[in-house]
C-alpha atoms as a PDB file:
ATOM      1  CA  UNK A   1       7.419-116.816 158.197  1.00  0.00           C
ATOM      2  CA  UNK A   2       7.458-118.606 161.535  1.00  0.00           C
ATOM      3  CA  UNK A   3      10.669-118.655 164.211  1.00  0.00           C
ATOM      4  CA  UNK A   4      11.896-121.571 163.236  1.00  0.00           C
ATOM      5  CA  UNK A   5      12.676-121.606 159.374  1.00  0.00           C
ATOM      6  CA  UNK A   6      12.924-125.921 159.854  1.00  0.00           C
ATOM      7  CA  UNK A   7       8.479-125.707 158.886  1.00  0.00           C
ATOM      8  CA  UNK A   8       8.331-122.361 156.383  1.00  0.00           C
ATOM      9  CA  UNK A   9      11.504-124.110 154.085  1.00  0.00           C
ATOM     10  CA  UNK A  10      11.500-126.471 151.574  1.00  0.00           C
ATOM     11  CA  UNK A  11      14.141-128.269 150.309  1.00  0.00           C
ATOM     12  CA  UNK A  12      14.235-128.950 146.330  1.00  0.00           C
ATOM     13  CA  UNK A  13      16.511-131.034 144.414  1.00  0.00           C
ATOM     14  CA  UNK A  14      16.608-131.125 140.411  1.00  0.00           C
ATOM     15  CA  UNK A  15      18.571-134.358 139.475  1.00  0.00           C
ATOM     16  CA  UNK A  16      19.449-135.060 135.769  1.00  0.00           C
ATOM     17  CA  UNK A  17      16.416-137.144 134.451  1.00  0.00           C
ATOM     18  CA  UNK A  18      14.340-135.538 131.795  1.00  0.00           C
ATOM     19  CA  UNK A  19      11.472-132.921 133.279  1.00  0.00           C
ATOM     20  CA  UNK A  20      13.033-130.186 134.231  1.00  0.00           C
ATOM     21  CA  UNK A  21      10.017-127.999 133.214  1.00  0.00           C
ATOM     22  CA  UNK A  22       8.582-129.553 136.688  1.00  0.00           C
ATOM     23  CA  UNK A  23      11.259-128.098 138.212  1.00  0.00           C
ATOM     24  CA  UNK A  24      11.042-124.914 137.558  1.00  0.00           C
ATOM     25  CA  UNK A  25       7.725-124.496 137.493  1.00  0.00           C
ATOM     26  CA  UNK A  26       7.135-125.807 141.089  1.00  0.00           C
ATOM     27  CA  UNK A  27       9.974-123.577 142.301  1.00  0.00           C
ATOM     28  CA  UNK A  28       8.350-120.597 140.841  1.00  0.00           C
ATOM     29  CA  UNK A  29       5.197-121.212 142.785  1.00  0.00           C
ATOM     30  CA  UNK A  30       6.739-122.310 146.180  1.00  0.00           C
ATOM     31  CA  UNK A  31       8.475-118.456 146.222  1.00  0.00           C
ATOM     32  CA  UNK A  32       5.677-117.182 144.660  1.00  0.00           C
ATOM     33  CA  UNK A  33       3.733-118.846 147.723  1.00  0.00           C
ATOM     34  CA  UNK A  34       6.149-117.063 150.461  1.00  0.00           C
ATOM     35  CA  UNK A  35       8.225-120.049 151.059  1.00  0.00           C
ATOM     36  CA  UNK A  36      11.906-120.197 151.638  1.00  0.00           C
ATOM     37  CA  UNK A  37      13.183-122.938 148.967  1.00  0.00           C
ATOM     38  CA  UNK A  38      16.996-124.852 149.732  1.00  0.00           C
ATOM     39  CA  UNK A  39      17.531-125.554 146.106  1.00  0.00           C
ATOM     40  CA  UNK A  40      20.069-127.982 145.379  1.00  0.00           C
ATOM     41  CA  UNK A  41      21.310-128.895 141.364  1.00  0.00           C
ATOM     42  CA  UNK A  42      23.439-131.894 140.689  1.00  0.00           C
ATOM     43  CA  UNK A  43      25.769-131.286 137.097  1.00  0.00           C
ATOM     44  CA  UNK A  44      23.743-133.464 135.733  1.00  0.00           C
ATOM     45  CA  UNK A  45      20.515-131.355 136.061  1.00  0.00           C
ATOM     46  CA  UNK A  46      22.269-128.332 134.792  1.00  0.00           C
ATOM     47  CA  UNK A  47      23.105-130.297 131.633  1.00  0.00           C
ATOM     48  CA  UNK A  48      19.640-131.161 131.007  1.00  0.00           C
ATOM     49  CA  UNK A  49      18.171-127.489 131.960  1.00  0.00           C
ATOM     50  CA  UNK A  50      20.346-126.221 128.656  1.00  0.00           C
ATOM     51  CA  UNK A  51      18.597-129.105 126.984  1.00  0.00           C
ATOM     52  CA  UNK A  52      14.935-128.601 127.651  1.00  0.00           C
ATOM     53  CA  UNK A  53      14.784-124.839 128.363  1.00  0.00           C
ATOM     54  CA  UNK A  54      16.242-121.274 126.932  1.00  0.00           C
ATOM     55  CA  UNK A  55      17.199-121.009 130.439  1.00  0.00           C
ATOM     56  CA  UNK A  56      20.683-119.958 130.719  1.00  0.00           C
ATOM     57  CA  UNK A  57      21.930-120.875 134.166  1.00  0.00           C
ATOM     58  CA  UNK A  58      24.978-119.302 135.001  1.00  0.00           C
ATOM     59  CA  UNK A  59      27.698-121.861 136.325  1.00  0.00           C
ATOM     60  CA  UNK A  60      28.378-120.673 139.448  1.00  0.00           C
ATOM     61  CA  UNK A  61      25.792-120.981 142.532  1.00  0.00           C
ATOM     62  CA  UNK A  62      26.317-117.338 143.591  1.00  0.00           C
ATOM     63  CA  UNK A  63      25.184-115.923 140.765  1.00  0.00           C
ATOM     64  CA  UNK A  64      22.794-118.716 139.494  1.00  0.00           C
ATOM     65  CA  UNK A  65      20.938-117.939 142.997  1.00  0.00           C
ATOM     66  CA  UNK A  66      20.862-114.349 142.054  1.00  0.00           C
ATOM     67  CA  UNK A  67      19.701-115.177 138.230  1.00  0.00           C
ATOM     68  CA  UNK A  68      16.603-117.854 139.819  1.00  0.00           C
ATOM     69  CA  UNK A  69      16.015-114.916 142.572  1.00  0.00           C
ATOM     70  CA  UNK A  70      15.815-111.799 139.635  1.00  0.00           C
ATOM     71  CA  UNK A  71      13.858-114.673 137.538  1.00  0.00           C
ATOM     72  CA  UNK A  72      10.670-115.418 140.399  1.00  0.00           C
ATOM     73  CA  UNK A  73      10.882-111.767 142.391  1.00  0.00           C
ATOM     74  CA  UNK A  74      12.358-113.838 145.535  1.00  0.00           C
ATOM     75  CA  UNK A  75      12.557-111.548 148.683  1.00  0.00           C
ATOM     76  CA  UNK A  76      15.767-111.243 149.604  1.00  0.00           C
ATOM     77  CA  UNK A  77      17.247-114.302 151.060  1.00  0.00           C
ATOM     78  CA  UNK A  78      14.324-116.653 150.040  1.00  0.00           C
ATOM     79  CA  UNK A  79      16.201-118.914 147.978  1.00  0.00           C
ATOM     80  CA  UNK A  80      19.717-120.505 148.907  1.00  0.00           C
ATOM     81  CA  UNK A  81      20.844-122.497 145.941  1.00  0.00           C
ATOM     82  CA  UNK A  82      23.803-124.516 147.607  1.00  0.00           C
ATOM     83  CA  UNK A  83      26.842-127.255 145.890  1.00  0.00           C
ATOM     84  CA  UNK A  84      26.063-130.945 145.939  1.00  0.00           C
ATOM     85  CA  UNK A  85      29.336-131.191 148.373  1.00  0.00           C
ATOM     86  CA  UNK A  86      28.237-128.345 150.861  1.00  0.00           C
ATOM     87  CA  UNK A  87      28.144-130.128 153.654  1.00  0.00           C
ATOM     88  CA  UNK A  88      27.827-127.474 156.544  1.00  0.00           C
ATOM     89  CA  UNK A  89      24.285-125.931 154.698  1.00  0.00           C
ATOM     90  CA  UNK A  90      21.128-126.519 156.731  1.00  0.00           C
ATOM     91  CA  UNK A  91      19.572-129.331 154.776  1.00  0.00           C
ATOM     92  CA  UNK A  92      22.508-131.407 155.830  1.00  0.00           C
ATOM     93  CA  UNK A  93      21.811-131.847 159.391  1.00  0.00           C
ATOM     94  CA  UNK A  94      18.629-133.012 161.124  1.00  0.00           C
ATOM     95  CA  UNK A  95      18.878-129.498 163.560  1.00  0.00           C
ATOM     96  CA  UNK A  96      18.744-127.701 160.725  1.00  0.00           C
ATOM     97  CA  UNK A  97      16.935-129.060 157.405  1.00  0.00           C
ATOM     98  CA  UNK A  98      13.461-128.322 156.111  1.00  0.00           C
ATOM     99  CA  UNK A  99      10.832-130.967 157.195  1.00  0.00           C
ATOM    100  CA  UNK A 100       9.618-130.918 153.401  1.00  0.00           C
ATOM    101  CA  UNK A 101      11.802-131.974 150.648  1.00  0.00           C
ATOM    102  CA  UNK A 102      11.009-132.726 146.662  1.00  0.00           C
ATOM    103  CA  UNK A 103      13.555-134.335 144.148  1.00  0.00           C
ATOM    104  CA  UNK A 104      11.977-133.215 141.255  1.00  0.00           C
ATOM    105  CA  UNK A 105      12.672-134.213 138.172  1.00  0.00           C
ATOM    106  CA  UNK A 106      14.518-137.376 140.010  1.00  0.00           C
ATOM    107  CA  UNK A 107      16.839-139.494 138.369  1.00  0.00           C
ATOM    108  CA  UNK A 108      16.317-143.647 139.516  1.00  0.00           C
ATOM    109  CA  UNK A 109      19.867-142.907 139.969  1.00  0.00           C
ATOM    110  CA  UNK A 110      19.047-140.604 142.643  1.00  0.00           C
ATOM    111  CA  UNK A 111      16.289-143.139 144.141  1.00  0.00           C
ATOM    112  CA  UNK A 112      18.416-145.485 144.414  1.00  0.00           C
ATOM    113  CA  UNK A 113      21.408-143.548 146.024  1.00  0.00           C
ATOM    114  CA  UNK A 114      18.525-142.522 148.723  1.00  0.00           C
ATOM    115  CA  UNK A 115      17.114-146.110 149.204  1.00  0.00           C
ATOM    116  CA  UNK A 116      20.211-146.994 149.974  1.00  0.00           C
ATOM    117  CA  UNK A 117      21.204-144.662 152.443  1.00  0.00           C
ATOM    118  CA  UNK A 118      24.488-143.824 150.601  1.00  0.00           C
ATOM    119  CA  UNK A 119      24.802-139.925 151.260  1.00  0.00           C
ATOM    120  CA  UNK A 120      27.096-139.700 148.260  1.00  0.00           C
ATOM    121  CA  UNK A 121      26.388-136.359 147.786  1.00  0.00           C
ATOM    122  CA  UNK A 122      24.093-133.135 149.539  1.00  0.00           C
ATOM    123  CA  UNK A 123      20.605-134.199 148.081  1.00  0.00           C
ATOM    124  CA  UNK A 124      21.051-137.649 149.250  1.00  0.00           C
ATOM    125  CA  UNK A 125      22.097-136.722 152.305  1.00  0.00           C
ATOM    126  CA  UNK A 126      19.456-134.206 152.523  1.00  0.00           C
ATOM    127  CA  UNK A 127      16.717-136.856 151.552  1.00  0.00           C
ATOM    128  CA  UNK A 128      18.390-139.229 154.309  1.00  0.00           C
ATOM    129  CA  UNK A 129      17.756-136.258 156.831  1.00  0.00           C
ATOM    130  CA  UNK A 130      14.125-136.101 155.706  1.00  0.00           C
ATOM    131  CA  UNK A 131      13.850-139.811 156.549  1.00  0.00           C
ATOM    132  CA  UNK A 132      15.044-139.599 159.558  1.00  0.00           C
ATOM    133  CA  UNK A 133      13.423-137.474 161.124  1.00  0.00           C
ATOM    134  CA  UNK A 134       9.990-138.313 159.726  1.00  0.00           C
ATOM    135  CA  UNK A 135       9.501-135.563 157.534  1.00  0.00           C
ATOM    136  CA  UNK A 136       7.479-135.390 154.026  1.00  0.00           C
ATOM    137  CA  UNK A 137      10.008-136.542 151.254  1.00  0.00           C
ATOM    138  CA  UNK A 138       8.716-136.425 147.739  1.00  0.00           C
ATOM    139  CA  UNK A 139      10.655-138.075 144.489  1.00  0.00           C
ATOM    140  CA  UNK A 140       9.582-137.518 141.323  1.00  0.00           C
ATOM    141  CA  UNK A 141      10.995-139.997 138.917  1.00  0.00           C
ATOM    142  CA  UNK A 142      11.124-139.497 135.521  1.00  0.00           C
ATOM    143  CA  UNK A 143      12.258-142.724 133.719  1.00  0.00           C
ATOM    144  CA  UNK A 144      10.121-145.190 131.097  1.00  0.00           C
ATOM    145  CA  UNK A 145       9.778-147.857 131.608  1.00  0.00           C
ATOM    146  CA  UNK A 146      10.882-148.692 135.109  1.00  0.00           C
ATOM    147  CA  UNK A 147      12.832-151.840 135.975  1.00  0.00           C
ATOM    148  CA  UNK A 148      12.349-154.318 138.623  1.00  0.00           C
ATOM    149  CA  UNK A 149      15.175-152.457 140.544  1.00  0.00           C
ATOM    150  CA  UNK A 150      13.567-149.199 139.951  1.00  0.00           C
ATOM    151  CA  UNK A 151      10.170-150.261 141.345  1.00  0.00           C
ATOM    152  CA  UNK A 152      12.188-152.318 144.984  1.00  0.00           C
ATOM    153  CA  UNK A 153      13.770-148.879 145.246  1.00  0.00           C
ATOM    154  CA  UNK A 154      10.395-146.996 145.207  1.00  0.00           C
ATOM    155  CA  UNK A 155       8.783-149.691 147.130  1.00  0.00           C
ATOM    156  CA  UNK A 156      11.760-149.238 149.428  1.00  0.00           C
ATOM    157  CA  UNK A 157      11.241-145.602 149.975  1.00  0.00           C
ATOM    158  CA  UNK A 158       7.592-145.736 149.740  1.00  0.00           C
ATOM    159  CA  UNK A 159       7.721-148.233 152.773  1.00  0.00           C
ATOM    160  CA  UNK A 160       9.409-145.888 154.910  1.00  0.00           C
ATOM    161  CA  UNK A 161       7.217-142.914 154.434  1.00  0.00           C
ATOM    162  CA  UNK A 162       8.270-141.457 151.119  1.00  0.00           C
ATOM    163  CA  UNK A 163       5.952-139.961 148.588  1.00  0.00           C
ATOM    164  CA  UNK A 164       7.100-141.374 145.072  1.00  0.00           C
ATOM    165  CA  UNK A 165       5.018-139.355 142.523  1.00  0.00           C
ATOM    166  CA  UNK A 166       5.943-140.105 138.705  1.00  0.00           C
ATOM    167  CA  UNK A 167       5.053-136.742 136.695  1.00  0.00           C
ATOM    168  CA  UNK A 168       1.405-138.589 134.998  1.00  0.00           C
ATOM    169  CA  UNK A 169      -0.669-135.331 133.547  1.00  0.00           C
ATOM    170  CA  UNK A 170      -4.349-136.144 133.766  1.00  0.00           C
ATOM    171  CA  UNK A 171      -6.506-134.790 130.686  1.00  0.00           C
ATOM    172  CA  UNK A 172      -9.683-134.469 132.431  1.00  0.00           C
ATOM    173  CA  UNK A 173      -9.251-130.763 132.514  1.00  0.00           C
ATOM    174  CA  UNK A 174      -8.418-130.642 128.840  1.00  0.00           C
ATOM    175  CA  UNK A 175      -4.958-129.644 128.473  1.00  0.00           C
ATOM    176  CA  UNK A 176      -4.876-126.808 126.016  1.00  0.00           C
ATOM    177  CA  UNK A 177      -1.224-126.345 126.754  1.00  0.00           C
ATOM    178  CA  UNK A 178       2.218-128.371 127.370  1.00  0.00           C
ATOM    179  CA  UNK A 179       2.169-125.333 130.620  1.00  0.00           C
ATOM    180  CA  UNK A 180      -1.558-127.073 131.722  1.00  0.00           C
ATOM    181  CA  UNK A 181       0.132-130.200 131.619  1.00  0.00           C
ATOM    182  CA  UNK A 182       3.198-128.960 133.784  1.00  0.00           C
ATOM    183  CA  UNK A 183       0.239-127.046 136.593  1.00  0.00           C
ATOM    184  CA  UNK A 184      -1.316-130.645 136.586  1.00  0.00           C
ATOM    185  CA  UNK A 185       1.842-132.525 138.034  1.00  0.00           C
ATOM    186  CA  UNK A 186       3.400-129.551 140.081  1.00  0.00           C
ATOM    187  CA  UNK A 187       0.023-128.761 141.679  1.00  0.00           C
ATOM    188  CA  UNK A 188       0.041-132.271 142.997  1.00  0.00           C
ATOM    189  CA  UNK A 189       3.000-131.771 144.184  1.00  0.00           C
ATOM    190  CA  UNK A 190       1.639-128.910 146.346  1.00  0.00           C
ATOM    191  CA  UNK A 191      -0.902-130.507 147.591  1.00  0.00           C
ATOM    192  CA  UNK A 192       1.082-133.114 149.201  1.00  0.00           C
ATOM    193  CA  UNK A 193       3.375-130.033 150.509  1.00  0.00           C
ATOM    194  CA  UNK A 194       0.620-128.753 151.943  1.00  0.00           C
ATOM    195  CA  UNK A 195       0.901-125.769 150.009  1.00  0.00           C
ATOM    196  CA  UNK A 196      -2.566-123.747 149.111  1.00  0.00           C
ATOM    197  CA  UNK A 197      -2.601-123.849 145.070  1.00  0.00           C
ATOM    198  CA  UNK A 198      -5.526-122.933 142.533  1.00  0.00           C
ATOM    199  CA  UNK A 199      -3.151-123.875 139.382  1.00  0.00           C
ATOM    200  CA  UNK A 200      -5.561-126.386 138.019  1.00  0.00           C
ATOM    201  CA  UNK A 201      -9.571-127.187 138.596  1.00  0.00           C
ATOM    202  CA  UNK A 202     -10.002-129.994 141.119  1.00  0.00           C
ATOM    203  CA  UNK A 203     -11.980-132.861 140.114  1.00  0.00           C
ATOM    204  CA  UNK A 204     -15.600-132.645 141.019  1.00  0.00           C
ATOM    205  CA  UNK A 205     -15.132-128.684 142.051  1.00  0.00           C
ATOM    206  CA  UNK A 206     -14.742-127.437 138.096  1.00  0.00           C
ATOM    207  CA  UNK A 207     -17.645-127.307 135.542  1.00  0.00           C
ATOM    208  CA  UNK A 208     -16.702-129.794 132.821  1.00  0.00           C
ATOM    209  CA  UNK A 209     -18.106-129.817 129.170  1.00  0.00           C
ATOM    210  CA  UNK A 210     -17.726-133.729 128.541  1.00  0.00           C
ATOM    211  CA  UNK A 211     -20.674-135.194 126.665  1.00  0.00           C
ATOM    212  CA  UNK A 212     -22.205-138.264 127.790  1.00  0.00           C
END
């Protein structure tokens, strides 16, 4: 990792919308990858994580950071998860904070907290910080459909440099798996983290078996 831990961190943020699979899977791969992750949980997120996976999170961050850290084979220190009221933690403070950041899943909740420029809380104050100082800040929102609201927030965002990526699976590759599915989204998500993935084939580079 470089000097200055601002360009070898990323920040992620797991809101409460459905998707959480997304979640985990693309924090998996950033440690796997070497990267220091800031990984921030609102209650709402831990509500749906018992929902959609077997995971069981314990409730408090010390040891949930030590549960996520035994789970992935983080190096020691690689992954800070930190409380939605921390203020003080890195990802708070333009000095400090990661110049990448993903919301992923992302409630329109959430979008609309950081379109607004409220700060309510440590993830949209850590989004704000992204904004601010022109880094890469990628929402995933997981909602169907969206309202007119939802899509002025995005076009909001997306207007001041945001990246707004809804989880859409392509079945070009030909999914054989809910986990292919997952790769599809999350190694999009990469890319536009600038993180080297081979999770999925890329389009024209993979030999495909379609009939004409």
């Amino acid at each position: 990792m470089s000097s200055d831990p601002r360009h070898d961190h990323v920040t992620l943020a797991w809101t409460g919308a459905s998707g959480m699979p997304y979640g985990l899977r693309l924090l998996q791969v950033l440690l796997e990858k070497g990267m220091g992750v800031h990984l921030l949980i609102s209650d709402a997120a831990r509500v749906v994580l018992g929902t959609e996976t077997d995971l069981g999170l314990p409730g408090r961050n010390p040891e949930a950071e030590r549960f996520l850290s035994d789970r992935f084979a983080a190096g020691d220190g690689q992954l800070k998860l930190l409380g939605n009221t921390q203020w003080t933690a890195a990802c708070a403070s333009g000095s400090g904070a990661a110049r990448r950041m993903v919301v992923c899943p992302c409630t329109t909740g959430t979008l609309g907290g950081i379109a607004a420029g409220t700060s309510n809380n440590l993830i949209e104050r850590s989004a704000d910080v992204v904004l601010k100082e022109r880094g890469r800040l990628i929402l995933v929102p997981r909602e169907m459909p969206y309202s007119t609201l939802h899509l002025e927030n995005m076009l909001t965002l997306s207007r001041m440099g945001a990246v707004i990526m809804p989880p859409c699976p392509g079945f070009y590759n030909q999914p054989q798996s809910v986990d292919d599915l997952v790769d599809f989204v999350v190694a999009r998500i990469l890319d536009h983290l600038d993180v080297p993935n081979d999770l999925q084939p890329r389009w024209g580079h993979a030999r495909h078996t379609h009939k004409d």
